[in-house]
C-alpha atoms as a PDB file:
ATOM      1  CA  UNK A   1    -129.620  45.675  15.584  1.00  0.00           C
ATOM      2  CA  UNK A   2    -129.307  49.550  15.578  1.00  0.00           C
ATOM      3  CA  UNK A   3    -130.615  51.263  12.919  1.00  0.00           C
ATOM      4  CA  UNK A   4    -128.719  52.520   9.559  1.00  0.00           C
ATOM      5  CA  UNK A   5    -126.441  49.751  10.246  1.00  0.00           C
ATOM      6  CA  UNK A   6    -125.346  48.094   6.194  1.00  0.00           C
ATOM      7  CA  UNK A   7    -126.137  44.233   6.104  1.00  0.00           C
ATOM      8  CA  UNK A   8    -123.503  42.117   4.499  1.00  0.00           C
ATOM      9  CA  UNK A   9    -124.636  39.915   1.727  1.00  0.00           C
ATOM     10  CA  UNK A  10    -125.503  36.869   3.709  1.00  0.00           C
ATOM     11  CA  UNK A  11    -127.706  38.251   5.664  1.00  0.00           C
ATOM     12  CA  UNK A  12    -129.555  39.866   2.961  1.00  0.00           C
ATOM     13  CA  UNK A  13    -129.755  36.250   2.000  1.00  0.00           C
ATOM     14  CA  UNK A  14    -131.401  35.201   5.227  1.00  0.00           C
ATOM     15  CA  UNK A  15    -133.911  38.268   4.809  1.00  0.00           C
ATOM     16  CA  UNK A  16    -135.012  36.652   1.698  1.00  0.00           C
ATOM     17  CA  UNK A  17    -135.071  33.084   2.501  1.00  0.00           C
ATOM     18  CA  UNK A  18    -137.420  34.410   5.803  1.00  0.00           C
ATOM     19  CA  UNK A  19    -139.527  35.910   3.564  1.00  0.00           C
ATOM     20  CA  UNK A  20    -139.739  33.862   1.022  1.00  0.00           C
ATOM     21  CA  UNK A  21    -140.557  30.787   3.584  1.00  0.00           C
ATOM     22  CA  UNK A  22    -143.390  33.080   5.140  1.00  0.00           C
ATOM     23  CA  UNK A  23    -144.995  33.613   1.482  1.00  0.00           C
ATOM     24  CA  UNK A  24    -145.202  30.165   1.538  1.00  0.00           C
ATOM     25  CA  UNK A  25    -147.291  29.850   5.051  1.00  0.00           C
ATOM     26  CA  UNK A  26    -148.680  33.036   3.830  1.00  0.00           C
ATOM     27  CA  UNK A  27    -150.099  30.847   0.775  1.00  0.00           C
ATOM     28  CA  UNK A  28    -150.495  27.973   2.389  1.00  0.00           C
ATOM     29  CA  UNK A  29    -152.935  29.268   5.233  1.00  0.00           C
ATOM     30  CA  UNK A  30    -150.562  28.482   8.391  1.00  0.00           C
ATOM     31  CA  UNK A  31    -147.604  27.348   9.595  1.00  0.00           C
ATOM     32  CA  UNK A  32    -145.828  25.039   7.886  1.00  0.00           C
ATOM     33  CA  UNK A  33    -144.660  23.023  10.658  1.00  0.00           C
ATOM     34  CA  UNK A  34    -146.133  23.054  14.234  1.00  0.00           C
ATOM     35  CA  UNK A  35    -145.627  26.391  15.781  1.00  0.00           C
ATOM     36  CA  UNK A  36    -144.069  24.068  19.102  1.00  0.00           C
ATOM     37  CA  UNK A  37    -141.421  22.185  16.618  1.00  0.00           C
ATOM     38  CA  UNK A  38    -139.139  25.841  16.948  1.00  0.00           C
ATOM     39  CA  UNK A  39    -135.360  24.634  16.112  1.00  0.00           C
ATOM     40  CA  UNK A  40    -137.131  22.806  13.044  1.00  0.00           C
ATOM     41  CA  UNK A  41    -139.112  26.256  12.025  1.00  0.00           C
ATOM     42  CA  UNK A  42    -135.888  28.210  12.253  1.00  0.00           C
ATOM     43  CA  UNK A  43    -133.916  25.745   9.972  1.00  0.00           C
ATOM     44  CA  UNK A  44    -136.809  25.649   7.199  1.00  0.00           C
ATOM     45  CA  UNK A  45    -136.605  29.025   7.672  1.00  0.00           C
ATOM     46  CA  UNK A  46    -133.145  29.561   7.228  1.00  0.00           C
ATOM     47  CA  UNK A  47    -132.365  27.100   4.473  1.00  0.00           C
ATOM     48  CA  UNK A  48    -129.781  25.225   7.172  1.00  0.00           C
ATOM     49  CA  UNK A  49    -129.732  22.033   9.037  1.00  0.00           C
ATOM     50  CA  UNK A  50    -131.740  21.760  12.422  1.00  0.00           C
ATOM     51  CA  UNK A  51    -127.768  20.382  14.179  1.00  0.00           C
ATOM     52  CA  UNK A  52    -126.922  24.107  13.112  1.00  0.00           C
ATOM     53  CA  UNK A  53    -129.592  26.068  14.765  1.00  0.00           C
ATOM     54  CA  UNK A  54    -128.915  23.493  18.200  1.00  0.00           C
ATOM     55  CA  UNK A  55    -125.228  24.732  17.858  1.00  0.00           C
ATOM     56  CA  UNK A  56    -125.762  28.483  17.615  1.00  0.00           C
ATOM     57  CA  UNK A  57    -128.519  28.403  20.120  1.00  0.00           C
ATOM     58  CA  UNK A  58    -126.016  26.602  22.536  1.00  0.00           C
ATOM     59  CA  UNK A  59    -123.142  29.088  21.926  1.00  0.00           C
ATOM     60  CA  UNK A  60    -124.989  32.091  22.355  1.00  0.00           C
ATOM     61  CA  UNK A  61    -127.879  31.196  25.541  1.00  0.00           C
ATOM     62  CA  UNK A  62    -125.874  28.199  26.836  1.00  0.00           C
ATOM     63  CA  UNK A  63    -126.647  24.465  28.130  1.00  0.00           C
ATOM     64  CA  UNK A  64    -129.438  26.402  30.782  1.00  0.00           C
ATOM     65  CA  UNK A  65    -130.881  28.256  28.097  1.00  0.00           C
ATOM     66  CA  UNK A  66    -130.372  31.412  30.159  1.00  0.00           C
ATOM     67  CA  UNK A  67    -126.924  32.815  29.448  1.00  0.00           C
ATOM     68  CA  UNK A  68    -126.972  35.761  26.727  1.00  0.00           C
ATOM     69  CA  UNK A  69    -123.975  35.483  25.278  1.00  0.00           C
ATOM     70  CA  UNK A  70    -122.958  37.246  21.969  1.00  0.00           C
ATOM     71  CA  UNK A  71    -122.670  35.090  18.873  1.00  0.00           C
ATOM     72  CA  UNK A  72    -119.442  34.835  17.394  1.00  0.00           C
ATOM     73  CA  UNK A  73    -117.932  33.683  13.828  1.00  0.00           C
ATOM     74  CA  UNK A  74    -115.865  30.694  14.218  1.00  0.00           C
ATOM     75  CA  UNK A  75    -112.070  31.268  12.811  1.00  0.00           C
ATOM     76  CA  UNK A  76    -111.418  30.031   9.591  1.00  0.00           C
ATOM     77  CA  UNK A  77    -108.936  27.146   9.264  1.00  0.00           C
ATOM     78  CA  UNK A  78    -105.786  28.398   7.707  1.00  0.00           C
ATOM     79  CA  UNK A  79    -103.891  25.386   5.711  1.00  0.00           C
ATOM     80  CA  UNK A  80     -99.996  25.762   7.064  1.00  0.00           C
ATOM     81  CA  UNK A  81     -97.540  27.311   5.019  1.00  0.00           C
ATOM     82  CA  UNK A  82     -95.375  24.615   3.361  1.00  0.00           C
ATOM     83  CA  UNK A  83     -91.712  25.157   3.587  1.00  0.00           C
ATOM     84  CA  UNK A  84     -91.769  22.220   0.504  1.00  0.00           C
ATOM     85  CA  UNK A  85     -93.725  24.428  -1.859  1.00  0.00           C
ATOM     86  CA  UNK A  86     -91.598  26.419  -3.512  1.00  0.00           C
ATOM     87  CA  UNK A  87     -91.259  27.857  -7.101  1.00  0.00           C
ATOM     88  CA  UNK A  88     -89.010  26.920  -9.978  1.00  0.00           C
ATOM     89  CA  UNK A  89     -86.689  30.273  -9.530  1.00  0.00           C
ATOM     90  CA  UNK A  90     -86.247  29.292  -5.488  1.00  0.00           C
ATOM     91  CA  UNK A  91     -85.586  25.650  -6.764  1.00  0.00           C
ATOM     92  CA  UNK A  92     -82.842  27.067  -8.999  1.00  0.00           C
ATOM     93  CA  UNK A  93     -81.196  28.666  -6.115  1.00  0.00           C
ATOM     94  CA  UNK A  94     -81.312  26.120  -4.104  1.00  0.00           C
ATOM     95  CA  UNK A  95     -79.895  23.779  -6.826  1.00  0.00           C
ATOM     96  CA  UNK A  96     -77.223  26.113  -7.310  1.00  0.00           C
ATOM     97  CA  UNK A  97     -76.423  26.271  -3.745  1.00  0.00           C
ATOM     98  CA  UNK A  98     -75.934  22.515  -3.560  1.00  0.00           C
ATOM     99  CA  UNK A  99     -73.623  22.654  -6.969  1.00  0.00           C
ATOM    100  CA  UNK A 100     -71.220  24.856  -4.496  1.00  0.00           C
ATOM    101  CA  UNK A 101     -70.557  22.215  -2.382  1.00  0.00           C
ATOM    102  CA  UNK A 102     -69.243  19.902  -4.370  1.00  0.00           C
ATOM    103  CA  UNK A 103     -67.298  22.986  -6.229  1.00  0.00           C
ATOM    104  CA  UNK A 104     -65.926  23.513  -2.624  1.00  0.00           C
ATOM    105  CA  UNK A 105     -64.978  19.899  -2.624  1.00  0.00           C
ATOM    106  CA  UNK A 106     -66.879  19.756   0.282  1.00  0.00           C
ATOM    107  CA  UNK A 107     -70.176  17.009   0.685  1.00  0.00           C
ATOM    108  CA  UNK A 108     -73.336  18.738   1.316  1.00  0.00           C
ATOM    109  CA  UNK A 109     -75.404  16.772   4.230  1.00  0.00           C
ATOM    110  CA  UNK A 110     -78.729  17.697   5.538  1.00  0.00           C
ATOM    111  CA  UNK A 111     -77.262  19.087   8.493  1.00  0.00           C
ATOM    112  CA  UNK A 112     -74.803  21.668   6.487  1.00  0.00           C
ATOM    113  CA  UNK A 113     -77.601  22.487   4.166  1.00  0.00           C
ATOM    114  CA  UNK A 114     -80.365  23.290   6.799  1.00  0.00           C
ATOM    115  CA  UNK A 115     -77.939  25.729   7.941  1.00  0.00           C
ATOM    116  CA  UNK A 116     -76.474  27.526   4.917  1.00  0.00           C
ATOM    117  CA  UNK A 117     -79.561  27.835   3.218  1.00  0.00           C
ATOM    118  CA  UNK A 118     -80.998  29.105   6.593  1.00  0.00           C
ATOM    119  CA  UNK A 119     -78.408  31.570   6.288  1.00  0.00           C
ATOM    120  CA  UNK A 120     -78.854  32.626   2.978  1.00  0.00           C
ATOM    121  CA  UNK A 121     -82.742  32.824   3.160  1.00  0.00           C
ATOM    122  CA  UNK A 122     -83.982  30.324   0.853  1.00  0.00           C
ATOM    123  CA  UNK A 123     -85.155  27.664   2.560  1.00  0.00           C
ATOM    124  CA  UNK A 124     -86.255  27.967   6.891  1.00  0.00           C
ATOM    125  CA  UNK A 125     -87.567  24.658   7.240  1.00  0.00           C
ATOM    126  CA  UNK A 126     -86.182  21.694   9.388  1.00  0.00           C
ATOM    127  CA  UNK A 127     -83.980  18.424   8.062  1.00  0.00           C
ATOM    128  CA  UNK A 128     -87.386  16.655   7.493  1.00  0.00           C
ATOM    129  CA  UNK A 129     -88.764  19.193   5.334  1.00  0.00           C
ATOM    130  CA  UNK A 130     -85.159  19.546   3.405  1.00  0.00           C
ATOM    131  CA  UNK A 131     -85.275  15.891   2.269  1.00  0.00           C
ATOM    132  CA  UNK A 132     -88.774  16.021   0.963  1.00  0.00           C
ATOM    133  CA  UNK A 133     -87.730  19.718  -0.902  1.00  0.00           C
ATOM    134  CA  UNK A 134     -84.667  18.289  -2.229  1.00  0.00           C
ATOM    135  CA  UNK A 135     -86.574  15.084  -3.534  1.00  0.00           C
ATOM    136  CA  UNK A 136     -88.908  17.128  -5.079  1.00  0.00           C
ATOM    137  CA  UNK A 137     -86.578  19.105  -6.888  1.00  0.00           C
ATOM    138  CA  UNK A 138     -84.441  16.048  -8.717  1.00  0.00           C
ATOM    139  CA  UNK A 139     -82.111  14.842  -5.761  1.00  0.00           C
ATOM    140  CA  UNK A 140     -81.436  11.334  -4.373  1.00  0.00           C
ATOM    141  CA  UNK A 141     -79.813  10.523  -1.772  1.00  0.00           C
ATOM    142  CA  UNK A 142     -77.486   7.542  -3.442  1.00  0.00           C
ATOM    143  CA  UNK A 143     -73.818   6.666  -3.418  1.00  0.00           C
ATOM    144  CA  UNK A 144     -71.741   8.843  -5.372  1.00  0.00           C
ATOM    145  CA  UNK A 145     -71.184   8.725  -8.958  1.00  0.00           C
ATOM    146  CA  UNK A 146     -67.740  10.686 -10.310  1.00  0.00           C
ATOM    147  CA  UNK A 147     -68.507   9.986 -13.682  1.00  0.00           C
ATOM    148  CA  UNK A 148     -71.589  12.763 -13.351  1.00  0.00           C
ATOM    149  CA  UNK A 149     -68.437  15.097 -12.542  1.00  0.00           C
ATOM    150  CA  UNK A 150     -65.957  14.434 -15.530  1.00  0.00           C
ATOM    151  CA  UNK A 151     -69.120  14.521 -17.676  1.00  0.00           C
ATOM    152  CA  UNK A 152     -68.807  18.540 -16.524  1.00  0.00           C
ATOM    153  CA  UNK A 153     -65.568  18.983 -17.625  1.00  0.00           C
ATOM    154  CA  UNK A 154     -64.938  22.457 -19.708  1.00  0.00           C
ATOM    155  CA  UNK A 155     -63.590  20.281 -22.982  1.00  0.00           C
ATOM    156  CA  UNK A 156     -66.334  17.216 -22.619  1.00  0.00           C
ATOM    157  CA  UNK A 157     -68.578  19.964 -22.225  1.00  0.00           C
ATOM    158  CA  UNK A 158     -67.577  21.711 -24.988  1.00  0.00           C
ATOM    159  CA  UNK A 159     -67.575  18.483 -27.395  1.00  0.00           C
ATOM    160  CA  UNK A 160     -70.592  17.934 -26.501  1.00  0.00           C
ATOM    161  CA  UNK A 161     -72.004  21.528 -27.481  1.00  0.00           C
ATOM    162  CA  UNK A 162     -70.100  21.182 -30.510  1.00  0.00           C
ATOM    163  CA  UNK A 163     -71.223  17.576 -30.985  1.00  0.00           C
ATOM    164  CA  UNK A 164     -75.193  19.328 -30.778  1.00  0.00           C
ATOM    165  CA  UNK A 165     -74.896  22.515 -32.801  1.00  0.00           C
ATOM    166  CA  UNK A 166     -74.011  19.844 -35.693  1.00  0.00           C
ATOM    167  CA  UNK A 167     -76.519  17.726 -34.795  1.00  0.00           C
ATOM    168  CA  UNK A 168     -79.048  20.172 -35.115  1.00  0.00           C
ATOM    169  CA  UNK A 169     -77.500  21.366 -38.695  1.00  0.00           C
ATOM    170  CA  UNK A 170     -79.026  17.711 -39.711  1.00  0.00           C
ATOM    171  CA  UNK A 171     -81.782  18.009 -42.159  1.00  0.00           C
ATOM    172  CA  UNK A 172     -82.674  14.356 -43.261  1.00  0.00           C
ATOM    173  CA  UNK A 173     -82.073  11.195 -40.774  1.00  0.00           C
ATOM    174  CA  UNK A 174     -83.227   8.881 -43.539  1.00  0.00           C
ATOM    175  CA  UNK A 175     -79.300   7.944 -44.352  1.00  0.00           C
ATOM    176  CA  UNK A 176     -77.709   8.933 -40.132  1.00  0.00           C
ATOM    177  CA  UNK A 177     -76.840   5.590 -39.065  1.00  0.00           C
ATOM    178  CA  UNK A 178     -76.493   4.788 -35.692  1.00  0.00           C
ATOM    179  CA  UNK A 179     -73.461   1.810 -34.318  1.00  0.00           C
ATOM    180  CA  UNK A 180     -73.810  -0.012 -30.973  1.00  0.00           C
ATOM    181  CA  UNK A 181     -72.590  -3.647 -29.205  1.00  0.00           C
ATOM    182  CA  UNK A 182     -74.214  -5.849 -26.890  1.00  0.00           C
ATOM    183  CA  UNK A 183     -73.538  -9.597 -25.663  1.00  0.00           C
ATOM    184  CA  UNK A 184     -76.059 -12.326 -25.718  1.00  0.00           C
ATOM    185  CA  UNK A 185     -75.535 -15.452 -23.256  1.00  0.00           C
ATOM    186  CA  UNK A 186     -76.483 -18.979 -24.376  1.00  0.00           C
ATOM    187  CA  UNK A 187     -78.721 -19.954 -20.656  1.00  0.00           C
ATOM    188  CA  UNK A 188     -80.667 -16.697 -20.162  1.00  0.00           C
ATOM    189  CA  UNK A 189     -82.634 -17.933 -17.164  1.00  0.00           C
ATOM    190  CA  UNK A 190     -83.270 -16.926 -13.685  1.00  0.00           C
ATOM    191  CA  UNK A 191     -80.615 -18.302 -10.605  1.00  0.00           C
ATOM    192  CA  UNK A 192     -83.616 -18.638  -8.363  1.00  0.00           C
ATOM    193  CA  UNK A 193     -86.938 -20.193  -8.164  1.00  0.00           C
ATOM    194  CA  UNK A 194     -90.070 -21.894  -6.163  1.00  0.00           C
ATOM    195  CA  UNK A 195     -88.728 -25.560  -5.113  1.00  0.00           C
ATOM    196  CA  UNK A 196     -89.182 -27.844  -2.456  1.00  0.00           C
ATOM    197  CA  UNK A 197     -85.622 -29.710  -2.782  1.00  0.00           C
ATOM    198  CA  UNK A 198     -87.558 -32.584  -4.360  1.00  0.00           C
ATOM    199  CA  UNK A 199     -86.655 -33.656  -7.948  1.00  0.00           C
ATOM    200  CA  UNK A 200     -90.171 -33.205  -8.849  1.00  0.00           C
ATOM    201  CA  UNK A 201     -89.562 -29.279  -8.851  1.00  0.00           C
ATOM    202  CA  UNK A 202     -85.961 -29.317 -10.019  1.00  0.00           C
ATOM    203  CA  UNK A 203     -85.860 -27.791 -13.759  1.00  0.00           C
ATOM    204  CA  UNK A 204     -84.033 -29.327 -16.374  1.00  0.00           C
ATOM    205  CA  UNK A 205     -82.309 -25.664 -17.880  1.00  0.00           C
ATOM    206  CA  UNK A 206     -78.504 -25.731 -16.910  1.00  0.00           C
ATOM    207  CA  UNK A 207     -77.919 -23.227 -14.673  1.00  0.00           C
ATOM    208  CA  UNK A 208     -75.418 -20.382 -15.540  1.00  0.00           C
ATOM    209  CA  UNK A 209     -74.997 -17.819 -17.973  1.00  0.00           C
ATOM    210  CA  UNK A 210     -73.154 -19.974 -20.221  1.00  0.00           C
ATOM    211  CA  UNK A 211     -71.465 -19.252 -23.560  1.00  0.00           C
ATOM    212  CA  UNK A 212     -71.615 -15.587 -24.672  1.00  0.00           C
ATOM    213  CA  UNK A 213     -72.235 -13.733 -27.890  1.00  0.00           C
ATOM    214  CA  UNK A 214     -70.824 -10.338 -28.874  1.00  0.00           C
ATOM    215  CA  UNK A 215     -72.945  -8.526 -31.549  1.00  0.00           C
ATOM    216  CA  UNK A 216     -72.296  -5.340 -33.439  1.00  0.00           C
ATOM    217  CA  UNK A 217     -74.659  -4.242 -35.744  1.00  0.00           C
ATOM    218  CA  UNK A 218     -75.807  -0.592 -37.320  1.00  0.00           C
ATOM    219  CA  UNK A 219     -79.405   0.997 -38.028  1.00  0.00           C
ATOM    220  CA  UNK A 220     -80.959   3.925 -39.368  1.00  0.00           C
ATOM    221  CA  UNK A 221     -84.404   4.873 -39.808  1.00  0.00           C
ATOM    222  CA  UNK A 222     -84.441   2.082 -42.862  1.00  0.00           C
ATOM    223  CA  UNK A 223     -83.898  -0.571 -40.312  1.00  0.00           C
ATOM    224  CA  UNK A 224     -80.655  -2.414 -39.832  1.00  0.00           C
ATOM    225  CA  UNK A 225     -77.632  -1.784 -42.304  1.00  0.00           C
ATOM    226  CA  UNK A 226     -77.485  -4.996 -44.637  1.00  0.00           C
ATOM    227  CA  UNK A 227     -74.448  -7.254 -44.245  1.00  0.00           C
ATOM    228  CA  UNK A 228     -73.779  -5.186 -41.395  1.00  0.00           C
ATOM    229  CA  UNK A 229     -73.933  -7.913 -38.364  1.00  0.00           C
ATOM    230  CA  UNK A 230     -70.912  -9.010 -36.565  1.00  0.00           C
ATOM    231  CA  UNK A 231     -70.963 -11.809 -33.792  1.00  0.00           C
ATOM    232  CA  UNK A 232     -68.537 -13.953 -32.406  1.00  0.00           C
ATOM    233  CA  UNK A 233     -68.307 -16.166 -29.075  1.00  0.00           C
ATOM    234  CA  UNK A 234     -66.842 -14.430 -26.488  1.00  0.00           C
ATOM    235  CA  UNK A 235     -63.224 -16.172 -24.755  1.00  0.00           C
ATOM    236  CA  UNK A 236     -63.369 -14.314 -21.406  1.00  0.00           C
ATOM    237  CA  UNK A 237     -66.182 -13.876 -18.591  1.00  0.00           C
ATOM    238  CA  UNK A 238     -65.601 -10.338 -18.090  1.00  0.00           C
ATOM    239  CA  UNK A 239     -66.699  -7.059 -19.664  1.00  0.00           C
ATOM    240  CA  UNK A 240     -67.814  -7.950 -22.584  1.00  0.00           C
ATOM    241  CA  UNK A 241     -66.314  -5.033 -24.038  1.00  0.00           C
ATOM    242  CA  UNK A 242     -63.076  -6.347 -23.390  1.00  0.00           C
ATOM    243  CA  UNK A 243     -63.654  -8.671 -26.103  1.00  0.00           C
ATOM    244  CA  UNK A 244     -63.476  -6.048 -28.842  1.00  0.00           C
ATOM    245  CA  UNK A 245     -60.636  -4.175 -30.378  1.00  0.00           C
ATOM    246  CA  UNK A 246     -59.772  -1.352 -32.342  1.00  0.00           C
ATOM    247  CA  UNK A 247     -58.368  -3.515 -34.920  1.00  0.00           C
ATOM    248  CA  UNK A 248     -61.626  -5.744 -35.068  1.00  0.00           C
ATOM    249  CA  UNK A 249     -63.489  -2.394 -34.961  1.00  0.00           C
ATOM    250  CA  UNK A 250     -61.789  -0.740 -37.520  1.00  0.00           C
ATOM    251  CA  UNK A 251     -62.521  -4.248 -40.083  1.00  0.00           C
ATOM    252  CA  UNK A 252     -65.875  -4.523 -39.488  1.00  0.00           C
ATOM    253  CA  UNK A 253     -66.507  -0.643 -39.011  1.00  0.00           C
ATOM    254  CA  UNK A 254     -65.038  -0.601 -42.894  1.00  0.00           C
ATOM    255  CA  UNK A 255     -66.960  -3.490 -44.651  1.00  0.00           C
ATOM    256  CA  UNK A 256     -69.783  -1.890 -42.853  1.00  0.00           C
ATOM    257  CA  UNK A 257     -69.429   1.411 -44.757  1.00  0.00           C
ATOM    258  CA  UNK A 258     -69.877  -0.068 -48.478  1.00  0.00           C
ATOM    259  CA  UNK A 259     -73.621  -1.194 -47.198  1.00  0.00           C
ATOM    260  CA  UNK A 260     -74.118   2.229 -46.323  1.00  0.00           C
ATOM    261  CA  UNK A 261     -76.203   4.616 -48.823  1.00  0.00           C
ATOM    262  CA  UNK A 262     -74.008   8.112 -50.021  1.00  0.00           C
ATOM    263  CA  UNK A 263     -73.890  10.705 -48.797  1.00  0.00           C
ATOM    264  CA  UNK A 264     -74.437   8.795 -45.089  1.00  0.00           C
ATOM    265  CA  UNK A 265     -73.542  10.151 -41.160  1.00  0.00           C
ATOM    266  CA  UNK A 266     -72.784   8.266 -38.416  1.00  0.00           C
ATOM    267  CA  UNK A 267     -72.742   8.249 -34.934  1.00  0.00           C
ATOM    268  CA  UNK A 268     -70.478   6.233 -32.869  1.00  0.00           C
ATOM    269  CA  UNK A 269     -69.393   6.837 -28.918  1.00  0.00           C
ATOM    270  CA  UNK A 270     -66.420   7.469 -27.364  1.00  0.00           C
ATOM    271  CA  UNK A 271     -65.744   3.576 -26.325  1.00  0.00           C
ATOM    272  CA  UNK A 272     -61.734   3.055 -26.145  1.00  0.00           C
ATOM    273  CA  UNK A 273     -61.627   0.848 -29.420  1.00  0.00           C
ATOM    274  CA  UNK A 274     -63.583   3.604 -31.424  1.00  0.00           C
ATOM    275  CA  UNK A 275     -59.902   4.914 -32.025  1.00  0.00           C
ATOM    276  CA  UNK A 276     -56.509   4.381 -31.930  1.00  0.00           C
ATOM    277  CA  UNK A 277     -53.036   6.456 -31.796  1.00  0.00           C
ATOM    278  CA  UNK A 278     -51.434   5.490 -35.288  1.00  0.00           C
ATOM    279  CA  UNK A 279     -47.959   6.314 -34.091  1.00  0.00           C
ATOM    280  CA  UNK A 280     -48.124   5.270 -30.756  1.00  0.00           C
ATOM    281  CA  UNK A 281     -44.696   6.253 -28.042  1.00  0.00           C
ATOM    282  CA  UNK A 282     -43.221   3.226 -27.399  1.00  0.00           C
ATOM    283  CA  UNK A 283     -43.067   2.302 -23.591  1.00  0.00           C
ATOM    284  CA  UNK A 284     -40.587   0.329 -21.822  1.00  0.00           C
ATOM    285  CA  UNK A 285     -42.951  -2.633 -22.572  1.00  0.00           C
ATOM    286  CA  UNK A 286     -42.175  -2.847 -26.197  1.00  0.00           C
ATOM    287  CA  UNK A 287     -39.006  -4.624 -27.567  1.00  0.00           C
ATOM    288  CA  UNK A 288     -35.652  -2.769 -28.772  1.00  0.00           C
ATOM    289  CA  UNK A 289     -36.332  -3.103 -32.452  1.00  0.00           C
ATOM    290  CA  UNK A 290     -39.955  -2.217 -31.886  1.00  0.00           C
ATOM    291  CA  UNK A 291     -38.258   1.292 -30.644  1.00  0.00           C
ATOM    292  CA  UNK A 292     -35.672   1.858 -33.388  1.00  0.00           C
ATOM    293  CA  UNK A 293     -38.027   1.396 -35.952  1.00  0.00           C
ATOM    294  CA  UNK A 294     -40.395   4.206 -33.782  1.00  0.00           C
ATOM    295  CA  UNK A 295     -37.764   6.318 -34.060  1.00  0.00           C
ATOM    296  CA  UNK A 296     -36.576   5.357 -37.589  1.00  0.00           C
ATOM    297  CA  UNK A 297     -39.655   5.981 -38.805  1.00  0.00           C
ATOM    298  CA  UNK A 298     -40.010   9.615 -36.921  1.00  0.00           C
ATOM    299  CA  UNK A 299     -36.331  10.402 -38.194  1.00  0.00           C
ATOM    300  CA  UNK A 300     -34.084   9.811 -35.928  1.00  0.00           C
ATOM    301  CA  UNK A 301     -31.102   8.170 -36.406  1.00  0.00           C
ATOM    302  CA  UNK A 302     -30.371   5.312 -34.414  1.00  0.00           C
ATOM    303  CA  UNK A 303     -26.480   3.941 -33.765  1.00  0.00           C
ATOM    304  CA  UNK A 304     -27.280   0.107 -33.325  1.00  0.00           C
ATOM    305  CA  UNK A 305     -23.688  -0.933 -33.234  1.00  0.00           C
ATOM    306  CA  UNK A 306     -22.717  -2.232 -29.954  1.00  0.00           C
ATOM    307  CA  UNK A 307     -20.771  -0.615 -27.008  1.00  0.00           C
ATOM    308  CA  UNK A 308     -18.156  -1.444 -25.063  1.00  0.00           C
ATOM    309  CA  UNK A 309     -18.330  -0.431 -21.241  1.00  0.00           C
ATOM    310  CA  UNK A 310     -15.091   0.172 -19.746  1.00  0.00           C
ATOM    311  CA  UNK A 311     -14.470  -0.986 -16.137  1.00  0.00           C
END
């Protein structure tokens, strides 16, 4: 090594760890280990494994032992760059990006996205890569749901801001009750199970859904309003929401209402029989006096005597 040449920090390390392992011989009155053992010397030495020593040895004077060859620092394993890792304002782009599609009208596949986002320099990655990304970042790839879209409209959107900012006004939710339905059916049991045909393992349950039960009830923090419950057997198979009304609402929402402490709030969805047009248009469905009396009643006047057609 030539001289006034700087020594990085390990091997100021090794320069210690020589001398303090020939302080030690120094002390002890002799080598430490046989003078013949010399890959095991060096390694004491050194601080590092006799394998070690055998590999640099071999690199720089080769299998013969007669090769002078100058040692060199292996490379240092770089990890990949990951076209998946990226941070939460790239995610928002690429989000964004996908929300133009379907603003286009247009579906976005993993072929059309590879390429326009190649294009617009957010993502340079292959299909592969795109589907893990776009997993990562909240998509699945699932059939189509257009409810997510009228959920975006500008007035359902705006409800529902509305619908929040009062929320948020809310102080105490002791007295906020909260309204729901759900059915109940008489056989809840499985339609399959472990049998081998034999009556042995055939169960005695009947098999089916059997008779259902609409309920409508309302809670609040308290627990459920008192006197509040409303169940009947359902007639029909169907949606079980078919089963319920506005009119039936509208009793039971009332009589509900006296159980309630003052002042109270209450939340209810938007389900069909929540509300109802008081002065419904009559359609060509309804009868004729069911449509004089609409218009009657909105003050029009109505000739009901009959006419005679001329041929």
């Amino acid at each position: 090594m030539p001289k006034g040449k700087v020594l990085k920090g390990q091997t100021r390390e090794f320069v210690l760890r020589l001398r303090g392992y020939f302080e030690k011989e120094s002390r002890n009155g002799g080598p430490l280990l046989p003078v013949t053992q010399v890959r095991d010397r060096v390694a004491a030495a050194l601080g590092i494994s006799a394998p070690t020593v055998a590999k640099i040895t071999k690199e720089a004077f080769g299998s013969s032992g007669l090769e002078q060859n100058k040692p060199s620092t292996p490379k240092k394993k770089r990890q990949p760059f990951k076209v998946t890792a990226v941070d939460s304002f790239d995610a928002d782009a690429i989000r964004r990006h996908i929300y133009d599609y379907y603003h286009r009208k247009e579906i976005p596949t993993l072929k059309k996205l590879v390429q326009s986002l190649r294009n617009s320099g957010l993502f340079r990655g292959k299909k592969s890569s795109l589907a893990k990304l776009l997993k990562k970042i909240g998509f699945l790839y699932k059939k189509c749901d257009k409810r997510k879209i009228l959920m975006e409209r500008n007035d359902i959107a705006l409800n529902r801001c509305d619908f929040l900012r009062k929320a948020k006004k809310i102080e105490d939710w002791s007295n906020v009750g909260f309204t729901d339905k759900t059915w109940l059916n008489a056989n809840h049991t499985v339609t399959k199970t472990w049998t081998d045909d034999t009556a042995g393992s055939t169960s005695a349950v009947p098999i089916g859904k059997g008779e259902r039960l609409i309920i409508c009830h309302a809670g609040t923090l308290k627990g459920f309003v008192p006197d509040a419950l409303l169940a009947f057997k359902s007639q029909k198979t169907g949606d079980y929401h078919e089963e319920m009304n506005s009119e039936v609402y509208e009793k039971w929402f009332r009589e509900m209402l006296t159980s309630l402490e003052e002042p109270s709030i209450i939340f209810i969805n938007n389900a069909p029989y929540h509300s109802r047009q008081i002065n419904k248009t009559p359609t060509q469905a309804n009868r004729k006096h069911e449509i004089i009396n609409w218009l009657r009643d909105n003050g029009e006047e109505v000739d009901t005597r009959p006419l005679l057609r001329h041929y």
